[in-house]
C-alpha atoms as a PDB file:
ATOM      1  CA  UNK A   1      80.836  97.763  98.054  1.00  0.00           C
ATOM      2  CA  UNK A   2      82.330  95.196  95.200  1.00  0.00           C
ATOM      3  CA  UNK A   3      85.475  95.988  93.506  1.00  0.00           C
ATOM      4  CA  UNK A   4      83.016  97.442  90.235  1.00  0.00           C
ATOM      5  CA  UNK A   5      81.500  99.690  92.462  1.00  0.00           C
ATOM      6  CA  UNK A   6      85.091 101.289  93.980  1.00  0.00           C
ATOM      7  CA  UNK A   7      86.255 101.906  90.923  1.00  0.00           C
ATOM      8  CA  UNK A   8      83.155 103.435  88.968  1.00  0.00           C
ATOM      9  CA  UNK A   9      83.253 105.691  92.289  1.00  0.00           C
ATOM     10  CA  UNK A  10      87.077 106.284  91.762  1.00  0.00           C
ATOM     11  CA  UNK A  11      86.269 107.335  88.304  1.00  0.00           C
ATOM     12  CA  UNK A  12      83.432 109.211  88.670  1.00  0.00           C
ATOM     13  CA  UNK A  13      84.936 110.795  91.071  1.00  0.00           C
ATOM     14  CA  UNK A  14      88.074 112.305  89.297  1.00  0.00           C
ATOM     15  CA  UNK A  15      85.672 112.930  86.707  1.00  0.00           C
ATOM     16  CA  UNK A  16      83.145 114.988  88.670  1.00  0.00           C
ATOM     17  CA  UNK A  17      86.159 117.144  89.580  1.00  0.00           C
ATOM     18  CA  UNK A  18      87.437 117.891  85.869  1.00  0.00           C
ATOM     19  CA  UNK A  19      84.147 118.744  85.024  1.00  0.00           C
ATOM     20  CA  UNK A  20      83.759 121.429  88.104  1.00  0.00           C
ATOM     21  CA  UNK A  21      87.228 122.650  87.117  1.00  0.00           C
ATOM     22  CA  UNK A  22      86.019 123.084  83.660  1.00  0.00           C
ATOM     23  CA  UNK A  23      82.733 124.782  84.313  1.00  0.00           C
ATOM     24  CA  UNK A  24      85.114 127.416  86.257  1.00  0.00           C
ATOM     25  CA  UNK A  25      87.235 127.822  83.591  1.00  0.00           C
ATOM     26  CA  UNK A  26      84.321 129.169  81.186  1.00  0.00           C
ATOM     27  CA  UNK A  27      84.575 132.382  82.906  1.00  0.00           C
ATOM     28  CA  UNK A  28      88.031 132.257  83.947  1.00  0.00           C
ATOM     29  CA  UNK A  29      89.834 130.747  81.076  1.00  0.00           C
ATOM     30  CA  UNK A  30      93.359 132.161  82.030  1.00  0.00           C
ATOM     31  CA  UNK A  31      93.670 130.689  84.945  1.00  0.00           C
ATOM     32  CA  UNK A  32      96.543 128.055  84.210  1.00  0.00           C
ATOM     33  CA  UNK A  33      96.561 126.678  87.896  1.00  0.00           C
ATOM     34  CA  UNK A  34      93.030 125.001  87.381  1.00  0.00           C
ATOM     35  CA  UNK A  35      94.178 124.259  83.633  1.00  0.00           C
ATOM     36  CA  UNK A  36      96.775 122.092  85.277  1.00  0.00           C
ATOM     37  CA  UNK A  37      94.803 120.972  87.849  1.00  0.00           C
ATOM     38  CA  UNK A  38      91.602 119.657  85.491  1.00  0.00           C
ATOM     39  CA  UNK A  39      94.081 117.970  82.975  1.00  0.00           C
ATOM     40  CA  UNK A  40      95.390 116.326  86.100  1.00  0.00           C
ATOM     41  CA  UNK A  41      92.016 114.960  86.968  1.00  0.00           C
ATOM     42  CA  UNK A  42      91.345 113.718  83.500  1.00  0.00           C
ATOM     43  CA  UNK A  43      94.543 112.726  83.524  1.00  0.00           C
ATOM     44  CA  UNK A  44      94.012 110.598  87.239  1.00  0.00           C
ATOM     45  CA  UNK A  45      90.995 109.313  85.572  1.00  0.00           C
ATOM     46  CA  UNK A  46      92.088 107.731  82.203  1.00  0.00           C
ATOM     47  CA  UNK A  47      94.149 104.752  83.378  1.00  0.00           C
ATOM     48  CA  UNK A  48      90.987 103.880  85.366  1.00  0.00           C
ATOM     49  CA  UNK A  49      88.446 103.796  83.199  1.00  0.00           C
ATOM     50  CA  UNK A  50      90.683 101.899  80.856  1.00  0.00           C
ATOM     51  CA  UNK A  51      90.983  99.264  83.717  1.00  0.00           C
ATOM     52  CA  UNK A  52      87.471  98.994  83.858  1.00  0.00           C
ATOM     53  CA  UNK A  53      86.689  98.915  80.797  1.00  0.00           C
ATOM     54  CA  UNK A  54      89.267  96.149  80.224  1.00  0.00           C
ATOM     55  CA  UNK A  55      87.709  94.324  83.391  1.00  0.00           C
ATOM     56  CA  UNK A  56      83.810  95.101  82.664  1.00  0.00           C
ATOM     57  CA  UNK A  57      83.255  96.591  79.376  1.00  0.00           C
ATOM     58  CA  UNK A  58      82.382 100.141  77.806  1.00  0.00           C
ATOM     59  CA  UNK A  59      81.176 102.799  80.489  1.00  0.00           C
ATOM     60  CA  UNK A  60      80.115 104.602  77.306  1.00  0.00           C
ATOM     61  CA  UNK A  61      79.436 103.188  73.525  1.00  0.00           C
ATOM     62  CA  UNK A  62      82.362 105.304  72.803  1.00  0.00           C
ATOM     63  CA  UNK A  63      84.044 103.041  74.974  1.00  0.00           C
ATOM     64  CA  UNK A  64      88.400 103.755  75.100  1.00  0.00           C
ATOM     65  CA  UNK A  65      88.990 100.740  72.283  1.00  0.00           C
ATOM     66  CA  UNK A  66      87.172 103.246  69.564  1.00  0.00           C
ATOM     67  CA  UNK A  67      84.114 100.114  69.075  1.00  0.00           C
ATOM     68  CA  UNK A  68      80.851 102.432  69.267  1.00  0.00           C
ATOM     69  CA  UNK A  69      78.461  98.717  69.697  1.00  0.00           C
ATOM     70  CA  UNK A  70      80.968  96.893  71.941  1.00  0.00           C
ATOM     71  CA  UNK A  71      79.325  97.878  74.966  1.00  0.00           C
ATOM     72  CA  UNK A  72      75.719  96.249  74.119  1.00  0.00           C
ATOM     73  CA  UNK A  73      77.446  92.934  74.557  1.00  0.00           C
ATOM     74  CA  UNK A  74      78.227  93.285  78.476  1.00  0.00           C
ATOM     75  CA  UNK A  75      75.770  92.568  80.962  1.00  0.00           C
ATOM     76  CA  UNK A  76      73.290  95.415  82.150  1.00  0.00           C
ATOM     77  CA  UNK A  77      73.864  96.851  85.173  1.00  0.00           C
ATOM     78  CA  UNK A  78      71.003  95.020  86.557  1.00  0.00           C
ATOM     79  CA  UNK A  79      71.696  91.780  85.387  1.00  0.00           C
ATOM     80  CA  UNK A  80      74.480  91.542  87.706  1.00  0.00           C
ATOM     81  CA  UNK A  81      74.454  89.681  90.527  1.00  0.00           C
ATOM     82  CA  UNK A  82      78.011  90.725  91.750  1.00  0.00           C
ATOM     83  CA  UNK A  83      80.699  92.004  90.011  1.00  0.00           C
ATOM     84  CA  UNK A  84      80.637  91.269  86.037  1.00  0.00           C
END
């Protein structure tokens, strides 16, 4: 696994689990524990995906630096040979 791959799993990863902690909180939205929890997560997640991001380019085109076309300038995921 290259160093791309560990972290898109990192990130996906901490994402995955805000987003299950969310889906639980639509029908239990008092529940401050997994409020805390989720925001943690997210929270776990952010400095990541700003690394990568820095490192590879825009996961999204709302990439973290606010520039919506920015990420049609870095290689395709298939146009990679290693890590980018």
């Amino acid at each position: 696994m290259t160093k791309r791959e560990a972290l898109i799993k990192k990130i996906a990863t901490y994402q995955f689990a805000a987003h299950d902690l969310q889906l639980y909180l639509d029908t239990h939205p008092g529940d401050s524990a997994t409020i805390e929890q989720m925001q943690r997560y997210e929270e776990m997640a952010a400095p990541l995906i700003r690394q990568y991001e820095a490192q590879y380019g825009a996961l999204t085109k709302r990439g973290e630096d606010g520039n919506n076309w920015d990420w049609i300038k870095a290689p395709w995921p298939w146009e990679c040979e290693e890590d980018c």
